[in-house]
PDB file of N, CA and C in Angstrom:
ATOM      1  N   UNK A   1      96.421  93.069 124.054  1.00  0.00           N
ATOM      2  CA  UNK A   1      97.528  92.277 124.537  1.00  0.00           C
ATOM      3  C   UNK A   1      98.738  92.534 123.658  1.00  0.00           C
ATOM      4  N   UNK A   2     100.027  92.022 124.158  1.00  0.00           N
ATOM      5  CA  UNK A   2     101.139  92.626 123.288  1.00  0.00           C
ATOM      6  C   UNK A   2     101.835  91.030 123.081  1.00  0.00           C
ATOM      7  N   UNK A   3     102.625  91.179 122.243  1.00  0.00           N
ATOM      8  CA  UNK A   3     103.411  89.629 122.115  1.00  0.00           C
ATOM      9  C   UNK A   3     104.558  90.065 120.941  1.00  0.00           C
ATOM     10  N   UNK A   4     105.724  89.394 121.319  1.00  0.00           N
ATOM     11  CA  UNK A   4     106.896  89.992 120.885  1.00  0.00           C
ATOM     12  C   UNK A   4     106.566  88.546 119.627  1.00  0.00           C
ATOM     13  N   UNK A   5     107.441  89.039 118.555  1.00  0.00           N
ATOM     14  CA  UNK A   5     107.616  88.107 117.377  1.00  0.00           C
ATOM     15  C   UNK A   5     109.096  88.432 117.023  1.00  0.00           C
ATOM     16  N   UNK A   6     110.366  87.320 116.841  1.00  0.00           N
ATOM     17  CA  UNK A   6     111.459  86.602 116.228  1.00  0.00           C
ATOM     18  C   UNK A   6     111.572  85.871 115.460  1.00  0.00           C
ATOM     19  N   UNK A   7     112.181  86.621 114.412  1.00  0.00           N
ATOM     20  CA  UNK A   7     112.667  86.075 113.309  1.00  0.00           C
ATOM     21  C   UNK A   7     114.236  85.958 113.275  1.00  0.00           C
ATOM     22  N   UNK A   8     114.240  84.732 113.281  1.00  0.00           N
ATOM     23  CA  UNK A   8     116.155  83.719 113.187  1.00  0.00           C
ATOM     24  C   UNK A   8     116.379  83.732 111.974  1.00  0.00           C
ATOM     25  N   UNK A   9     116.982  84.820 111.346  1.00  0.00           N
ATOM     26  CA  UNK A   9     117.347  85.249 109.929  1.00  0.00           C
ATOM     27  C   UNK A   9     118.360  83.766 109.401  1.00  0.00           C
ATOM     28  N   UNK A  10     118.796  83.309 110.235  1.00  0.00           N
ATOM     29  CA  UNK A  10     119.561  82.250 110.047  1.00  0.00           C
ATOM     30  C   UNK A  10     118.584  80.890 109.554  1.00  0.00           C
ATOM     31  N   UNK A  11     117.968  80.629 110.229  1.00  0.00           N
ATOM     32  CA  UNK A  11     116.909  80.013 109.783  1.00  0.00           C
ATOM     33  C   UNK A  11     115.821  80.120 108.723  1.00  0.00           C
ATOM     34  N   UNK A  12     115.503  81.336 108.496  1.00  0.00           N
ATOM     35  CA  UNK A  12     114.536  81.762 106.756  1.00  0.00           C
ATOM     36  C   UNK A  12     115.058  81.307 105.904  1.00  0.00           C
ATOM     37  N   UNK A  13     114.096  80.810 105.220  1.00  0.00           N
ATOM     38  CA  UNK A  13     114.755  80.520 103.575  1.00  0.00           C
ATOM     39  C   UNK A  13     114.013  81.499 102.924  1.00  0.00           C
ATOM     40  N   UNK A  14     113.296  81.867 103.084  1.00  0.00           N
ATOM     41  CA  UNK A  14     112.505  82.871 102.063  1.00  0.00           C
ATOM     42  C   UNK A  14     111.369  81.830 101.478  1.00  0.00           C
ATOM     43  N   UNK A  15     110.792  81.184 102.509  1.00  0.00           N
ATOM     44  CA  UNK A  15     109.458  80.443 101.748  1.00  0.00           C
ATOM     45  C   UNK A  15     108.032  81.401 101.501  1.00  0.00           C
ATOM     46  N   UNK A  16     108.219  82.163 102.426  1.00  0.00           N
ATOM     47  CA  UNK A  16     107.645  83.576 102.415  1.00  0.00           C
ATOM     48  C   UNK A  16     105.911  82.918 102.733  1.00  0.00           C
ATOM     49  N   UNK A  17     105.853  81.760 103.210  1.00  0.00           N
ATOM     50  CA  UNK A  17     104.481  81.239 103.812  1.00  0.00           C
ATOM     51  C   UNK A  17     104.013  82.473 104.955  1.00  0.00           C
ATOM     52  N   UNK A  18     104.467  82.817 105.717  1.00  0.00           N
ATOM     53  CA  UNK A  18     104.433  83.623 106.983  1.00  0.00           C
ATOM     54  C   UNK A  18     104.191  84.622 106.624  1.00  0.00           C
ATOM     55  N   UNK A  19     104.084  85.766 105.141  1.00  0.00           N
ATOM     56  CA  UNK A  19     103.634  86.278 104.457  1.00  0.00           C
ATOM     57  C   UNK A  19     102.344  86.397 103.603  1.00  0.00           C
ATOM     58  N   UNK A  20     101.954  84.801 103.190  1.00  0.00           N
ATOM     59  CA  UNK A  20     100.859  84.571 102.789  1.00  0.00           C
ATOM     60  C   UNK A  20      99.974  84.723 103.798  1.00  0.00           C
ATOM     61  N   UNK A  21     100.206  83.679 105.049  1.00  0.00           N
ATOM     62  CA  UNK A  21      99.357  84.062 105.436  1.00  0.00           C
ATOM     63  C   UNK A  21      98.886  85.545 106.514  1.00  0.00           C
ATOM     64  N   UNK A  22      99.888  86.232 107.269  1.00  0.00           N
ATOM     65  CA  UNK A  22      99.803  87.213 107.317  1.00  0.00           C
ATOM     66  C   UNK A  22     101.132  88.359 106.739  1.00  0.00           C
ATOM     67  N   UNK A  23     100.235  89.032 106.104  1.00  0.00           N
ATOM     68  CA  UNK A  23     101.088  90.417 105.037  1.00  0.00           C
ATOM     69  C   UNK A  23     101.070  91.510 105.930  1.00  0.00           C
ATOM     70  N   UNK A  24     100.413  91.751 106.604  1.00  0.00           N
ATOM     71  CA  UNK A  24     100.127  92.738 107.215  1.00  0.00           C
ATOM     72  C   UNK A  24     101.749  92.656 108.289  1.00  0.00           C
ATOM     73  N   UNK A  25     101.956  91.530 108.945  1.00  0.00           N
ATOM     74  CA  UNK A  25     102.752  91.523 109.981  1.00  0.00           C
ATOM     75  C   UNK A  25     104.105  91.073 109.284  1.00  0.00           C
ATOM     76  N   UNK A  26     104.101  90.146 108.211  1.00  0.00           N
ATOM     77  CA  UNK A  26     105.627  90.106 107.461  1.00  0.00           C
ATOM     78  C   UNK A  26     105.890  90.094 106.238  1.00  0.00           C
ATOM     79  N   UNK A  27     107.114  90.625 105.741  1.00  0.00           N
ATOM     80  CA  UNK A  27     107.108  90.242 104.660  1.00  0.00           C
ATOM     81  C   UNK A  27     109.128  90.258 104.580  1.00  0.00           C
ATOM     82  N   UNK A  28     109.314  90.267 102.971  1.00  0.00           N
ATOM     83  CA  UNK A  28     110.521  90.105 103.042  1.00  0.00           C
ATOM     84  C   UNK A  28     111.321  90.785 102.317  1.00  0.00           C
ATOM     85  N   UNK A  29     112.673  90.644 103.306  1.00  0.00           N
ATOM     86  CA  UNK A  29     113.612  92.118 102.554  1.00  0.00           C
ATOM     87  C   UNK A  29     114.046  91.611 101.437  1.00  0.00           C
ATOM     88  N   UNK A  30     115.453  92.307 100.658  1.00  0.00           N
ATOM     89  CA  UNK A  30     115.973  92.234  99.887  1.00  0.00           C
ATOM     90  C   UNK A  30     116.982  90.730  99.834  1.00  0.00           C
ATOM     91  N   UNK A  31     117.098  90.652 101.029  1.00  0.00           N
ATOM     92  CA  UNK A  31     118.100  88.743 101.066  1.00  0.00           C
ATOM     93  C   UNK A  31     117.061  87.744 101.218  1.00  0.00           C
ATOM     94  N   UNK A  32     115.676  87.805 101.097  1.00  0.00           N
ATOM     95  CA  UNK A  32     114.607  87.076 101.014  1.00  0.00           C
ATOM     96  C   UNK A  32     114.401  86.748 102.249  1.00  0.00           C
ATOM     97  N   UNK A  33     114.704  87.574 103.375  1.00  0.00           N
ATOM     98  CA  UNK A  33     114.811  87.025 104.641  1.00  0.00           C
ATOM     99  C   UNK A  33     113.017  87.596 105.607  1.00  0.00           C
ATOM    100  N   UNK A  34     112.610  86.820 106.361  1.00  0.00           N
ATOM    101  CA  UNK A  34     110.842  87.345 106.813  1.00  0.00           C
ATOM    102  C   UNK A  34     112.138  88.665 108.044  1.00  0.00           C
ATOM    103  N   UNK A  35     111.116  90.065 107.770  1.00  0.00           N
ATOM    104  CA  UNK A  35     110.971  90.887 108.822  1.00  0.00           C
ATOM    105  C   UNK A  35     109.642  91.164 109.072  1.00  0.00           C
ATOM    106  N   UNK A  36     109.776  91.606 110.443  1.00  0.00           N
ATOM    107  CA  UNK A  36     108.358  91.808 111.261  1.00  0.00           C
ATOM    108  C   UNK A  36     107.781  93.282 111.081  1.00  0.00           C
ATOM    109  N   UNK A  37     106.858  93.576 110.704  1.00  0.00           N
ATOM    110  CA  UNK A  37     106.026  94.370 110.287  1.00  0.00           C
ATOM    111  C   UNK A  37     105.010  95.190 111.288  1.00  0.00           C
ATOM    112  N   UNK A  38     105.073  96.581 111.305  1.00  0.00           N
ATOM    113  CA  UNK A  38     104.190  96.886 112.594  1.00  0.00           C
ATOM    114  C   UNK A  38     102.755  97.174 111.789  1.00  0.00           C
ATOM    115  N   UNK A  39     101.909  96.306 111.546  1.00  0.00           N
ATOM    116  CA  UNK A  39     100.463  96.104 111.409  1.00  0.00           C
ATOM    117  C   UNK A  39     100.625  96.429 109.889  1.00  0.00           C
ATOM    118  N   UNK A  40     101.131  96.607 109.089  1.00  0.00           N
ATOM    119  CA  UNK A  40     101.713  97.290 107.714  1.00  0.00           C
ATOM    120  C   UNK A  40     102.401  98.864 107.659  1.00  0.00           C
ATOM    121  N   UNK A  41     102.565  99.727 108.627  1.00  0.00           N
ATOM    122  CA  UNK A  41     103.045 100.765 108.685  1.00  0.00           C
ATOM    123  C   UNK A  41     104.108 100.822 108.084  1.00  0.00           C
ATOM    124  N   UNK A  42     104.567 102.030 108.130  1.00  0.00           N
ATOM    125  CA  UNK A  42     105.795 102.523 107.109  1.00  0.00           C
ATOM    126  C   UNK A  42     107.019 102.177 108.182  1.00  0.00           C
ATOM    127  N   UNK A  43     106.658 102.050 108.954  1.00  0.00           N
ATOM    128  CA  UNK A  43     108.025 101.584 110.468  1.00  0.00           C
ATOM    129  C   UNK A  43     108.689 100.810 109.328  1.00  0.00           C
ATOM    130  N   UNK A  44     110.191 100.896 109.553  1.00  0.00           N
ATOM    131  CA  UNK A  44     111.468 100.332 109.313  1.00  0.00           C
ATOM    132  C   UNK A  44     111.307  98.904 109.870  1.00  0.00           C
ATOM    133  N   UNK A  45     111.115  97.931 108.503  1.00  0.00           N
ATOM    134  CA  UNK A  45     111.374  96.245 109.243  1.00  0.00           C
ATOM    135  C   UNK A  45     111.941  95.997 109.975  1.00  0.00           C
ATOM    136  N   UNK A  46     111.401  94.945 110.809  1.00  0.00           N
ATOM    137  CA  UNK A  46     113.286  94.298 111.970  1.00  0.00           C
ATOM    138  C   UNK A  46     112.401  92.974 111.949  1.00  0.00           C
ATOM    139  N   UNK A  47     113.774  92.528 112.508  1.00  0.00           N
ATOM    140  CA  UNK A  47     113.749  91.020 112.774  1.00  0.00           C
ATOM    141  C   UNK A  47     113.179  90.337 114.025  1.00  0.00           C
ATOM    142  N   UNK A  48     112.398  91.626 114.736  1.00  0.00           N
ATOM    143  CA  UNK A  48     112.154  91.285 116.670  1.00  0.00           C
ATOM    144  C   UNK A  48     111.216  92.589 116.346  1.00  0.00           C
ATOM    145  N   UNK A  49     110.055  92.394 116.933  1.00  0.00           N
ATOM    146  CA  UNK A  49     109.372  93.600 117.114  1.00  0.00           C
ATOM    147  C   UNK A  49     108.344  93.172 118.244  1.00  0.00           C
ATOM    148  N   UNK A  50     107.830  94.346 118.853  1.00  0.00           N
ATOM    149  CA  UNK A  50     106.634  93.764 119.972  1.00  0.00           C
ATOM    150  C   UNK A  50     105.753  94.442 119.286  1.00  0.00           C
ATOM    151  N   UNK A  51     104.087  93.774 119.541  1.00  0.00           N
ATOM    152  CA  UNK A  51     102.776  94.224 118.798  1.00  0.00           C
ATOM    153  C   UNK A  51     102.018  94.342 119.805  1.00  0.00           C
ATOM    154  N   UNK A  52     101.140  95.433 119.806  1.00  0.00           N
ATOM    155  CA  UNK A  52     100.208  95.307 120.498  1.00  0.00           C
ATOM    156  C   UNK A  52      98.758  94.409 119.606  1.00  0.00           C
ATOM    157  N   UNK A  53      98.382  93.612 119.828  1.00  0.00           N
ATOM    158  CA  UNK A  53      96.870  92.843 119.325  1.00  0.00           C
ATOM    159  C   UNK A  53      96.019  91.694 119.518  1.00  0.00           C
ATOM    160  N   UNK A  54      95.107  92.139 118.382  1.00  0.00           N
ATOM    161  CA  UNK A  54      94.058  91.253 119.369  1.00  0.00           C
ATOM    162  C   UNK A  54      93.874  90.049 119.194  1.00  0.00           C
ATOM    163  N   UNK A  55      93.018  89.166 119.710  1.00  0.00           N
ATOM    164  CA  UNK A  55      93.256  88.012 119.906  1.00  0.00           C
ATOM    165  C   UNK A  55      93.358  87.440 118.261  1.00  0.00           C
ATOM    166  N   UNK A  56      92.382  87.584 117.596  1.00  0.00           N
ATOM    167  CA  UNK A  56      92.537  87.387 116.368  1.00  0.00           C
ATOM    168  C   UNK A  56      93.452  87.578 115.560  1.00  0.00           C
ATOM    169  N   UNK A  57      94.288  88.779 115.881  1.00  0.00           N
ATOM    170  CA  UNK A  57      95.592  88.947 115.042  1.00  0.00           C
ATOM    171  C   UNK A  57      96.386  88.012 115.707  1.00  0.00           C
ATOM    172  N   UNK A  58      96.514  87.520 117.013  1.00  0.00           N
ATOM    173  CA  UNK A  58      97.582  86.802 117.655  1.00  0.00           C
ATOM    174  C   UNK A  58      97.200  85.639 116.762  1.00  0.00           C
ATOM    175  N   UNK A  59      96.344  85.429 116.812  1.00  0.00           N
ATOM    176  CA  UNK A  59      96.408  83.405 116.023  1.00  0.00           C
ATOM    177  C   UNK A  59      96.653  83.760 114.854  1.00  0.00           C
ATOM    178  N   UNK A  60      96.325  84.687 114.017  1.00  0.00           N
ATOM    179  CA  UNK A  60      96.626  84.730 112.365  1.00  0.00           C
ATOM    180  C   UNK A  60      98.227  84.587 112.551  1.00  0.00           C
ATOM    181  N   UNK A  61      98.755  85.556 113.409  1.00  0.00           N
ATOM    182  CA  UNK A  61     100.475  85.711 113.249  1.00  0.00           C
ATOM    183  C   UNK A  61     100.980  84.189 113.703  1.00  0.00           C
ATOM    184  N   UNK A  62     100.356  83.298 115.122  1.00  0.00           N
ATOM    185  CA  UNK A  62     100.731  82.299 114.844  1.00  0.00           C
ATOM    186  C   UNK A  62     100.624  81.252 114.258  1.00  0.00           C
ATOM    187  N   UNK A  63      99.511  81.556 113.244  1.00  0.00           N
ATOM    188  CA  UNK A  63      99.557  80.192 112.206  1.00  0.00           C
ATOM    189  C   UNK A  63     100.315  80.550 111.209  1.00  0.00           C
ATOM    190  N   UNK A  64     100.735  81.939 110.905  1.00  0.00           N
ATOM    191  CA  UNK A  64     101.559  82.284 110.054  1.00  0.00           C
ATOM    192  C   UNK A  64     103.171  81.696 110.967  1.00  0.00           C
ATOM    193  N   UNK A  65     103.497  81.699 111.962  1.00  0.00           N
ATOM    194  CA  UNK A  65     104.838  80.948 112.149  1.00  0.00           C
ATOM    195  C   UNK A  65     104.945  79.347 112.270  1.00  0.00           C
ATOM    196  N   UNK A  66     103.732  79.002 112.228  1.00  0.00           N
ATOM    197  CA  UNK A  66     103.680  77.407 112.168  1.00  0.00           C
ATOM    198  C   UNK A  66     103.921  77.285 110.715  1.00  0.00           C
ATOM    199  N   UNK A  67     103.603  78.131 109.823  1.00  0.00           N
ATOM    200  CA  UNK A  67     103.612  77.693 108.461  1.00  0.00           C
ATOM    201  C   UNK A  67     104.693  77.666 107.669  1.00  0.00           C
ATOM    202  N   UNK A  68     106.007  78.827 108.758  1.00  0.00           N
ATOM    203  CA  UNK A  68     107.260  77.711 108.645  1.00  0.00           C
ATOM    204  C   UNK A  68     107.555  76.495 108.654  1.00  0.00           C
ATOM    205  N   UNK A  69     108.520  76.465 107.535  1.00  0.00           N
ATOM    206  CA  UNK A  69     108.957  74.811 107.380  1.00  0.00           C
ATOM    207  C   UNK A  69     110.297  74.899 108.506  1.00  0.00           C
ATOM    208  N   UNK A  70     110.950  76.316 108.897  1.00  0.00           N
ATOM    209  CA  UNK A  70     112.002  75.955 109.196  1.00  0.00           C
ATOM    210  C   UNK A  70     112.260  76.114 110.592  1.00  0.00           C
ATOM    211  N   UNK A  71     110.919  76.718 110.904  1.00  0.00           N
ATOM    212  CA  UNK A  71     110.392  77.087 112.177  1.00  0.00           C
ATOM    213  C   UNK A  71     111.689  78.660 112.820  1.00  0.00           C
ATOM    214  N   UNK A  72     111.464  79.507 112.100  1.00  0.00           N
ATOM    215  CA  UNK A  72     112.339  80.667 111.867  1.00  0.00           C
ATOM    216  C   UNK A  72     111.783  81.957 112.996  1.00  0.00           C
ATOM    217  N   UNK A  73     110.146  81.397 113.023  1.00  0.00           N
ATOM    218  CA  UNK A  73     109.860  82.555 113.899  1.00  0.00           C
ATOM    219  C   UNK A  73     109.133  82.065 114.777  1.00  0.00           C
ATOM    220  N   UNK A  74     109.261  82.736 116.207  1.00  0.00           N
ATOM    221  CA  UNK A  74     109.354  82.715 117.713  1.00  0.00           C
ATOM    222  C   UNK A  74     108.318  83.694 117.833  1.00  0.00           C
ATOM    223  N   UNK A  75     107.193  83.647 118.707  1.00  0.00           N
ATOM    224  CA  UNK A  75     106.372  84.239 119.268  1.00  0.00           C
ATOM    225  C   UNK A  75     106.112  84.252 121.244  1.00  0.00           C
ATOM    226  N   UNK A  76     106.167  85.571 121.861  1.00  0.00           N
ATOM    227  CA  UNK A  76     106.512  85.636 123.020  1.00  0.00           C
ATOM    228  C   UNK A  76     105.276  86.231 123.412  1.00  0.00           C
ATOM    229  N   UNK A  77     104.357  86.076 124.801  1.00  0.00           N
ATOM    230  CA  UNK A  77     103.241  86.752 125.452  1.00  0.00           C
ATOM    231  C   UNK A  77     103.976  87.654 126.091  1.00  0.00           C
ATOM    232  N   UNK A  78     103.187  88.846 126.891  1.00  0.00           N
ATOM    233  CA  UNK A  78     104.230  89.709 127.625  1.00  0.00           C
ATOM    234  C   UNK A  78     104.505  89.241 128.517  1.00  0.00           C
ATOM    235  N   UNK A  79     104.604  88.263 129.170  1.00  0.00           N
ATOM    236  CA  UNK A  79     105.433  87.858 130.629  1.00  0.00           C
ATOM    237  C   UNK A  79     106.512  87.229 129.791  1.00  0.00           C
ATOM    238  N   UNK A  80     106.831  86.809 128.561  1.00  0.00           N
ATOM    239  CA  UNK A  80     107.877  86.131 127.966  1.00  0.00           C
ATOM    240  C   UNK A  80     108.038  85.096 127.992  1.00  0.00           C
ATOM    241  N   UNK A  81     106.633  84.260 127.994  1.00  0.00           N
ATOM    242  CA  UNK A  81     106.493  83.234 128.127  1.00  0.00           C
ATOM    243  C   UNK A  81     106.415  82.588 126.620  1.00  0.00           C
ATOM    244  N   UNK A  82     107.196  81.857 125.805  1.00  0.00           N
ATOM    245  CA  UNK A  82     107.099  81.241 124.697  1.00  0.00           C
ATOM    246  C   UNK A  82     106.055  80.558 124.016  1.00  0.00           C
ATOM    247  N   UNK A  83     104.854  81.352 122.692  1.00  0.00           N
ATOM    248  CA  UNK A  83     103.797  80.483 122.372  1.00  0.00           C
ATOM    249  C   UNK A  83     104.119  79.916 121.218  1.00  0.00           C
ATOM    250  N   UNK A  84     105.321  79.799 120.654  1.00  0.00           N
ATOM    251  CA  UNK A  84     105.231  78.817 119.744  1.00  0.00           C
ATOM    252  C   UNK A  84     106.664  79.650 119.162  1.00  0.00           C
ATOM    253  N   UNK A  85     107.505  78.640 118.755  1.00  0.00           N
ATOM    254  CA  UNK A  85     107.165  76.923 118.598  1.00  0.00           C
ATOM    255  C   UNK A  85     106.886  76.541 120.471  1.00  0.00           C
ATOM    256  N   UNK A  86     106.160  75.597 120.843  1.00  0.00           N
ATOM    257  CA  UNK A  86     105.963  75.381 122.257  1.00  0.00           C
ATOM    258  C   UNK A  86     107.169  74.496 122.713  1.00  0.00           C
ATOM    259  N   UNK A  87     107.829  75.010 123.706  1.00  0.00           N
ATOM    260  CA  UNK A  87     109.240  74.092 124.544  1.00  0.00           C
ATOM    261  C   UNK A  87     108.326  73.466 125.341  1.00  0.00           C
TER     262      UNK A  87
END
């Protein structure tokens, strides 16, 4: 399955929780800001990336955006349907 992940650079503080708990998918640049990570590859960070994975990586990445305090990152299924934060 694929699911897009957003990060609202405006919103990071650099608590870098979303890191702890998954490294593989973020970590943070030089303004302490979370970029999205393609599985740890050498790919060039961004702030929006789509993943292909599996179910298990999907919940690690979203308990890693719940574990924002500032709620900075956005997780999308491929129809673009919003899984969290939930509207």
């Amino acid at each position: 399955m694929k699911i897009t992940i957003k990060v609202d650079p405006d919103l990071c503080i650099g608590a870098a929780s979303c890191v702890a708990v998954a490294d593989e998918t973020f970590h943070l640049n030089d303004e302490n800001k979370a970029e999205v990570l393609d599985h740890g590859k050498a790919e060039t960070p961004t702030y929006e990336r789509t993943l292909e994975v599996t179910e298990d990586e999907k919940n690690t990445i979203i308990l890693a955006a719940q574990s924002c305090p500032t709620l900075a990152i956005a997780i999308f299924d491929e129809s673009g349907a919003q899984l969290f934060p939930e509207v």
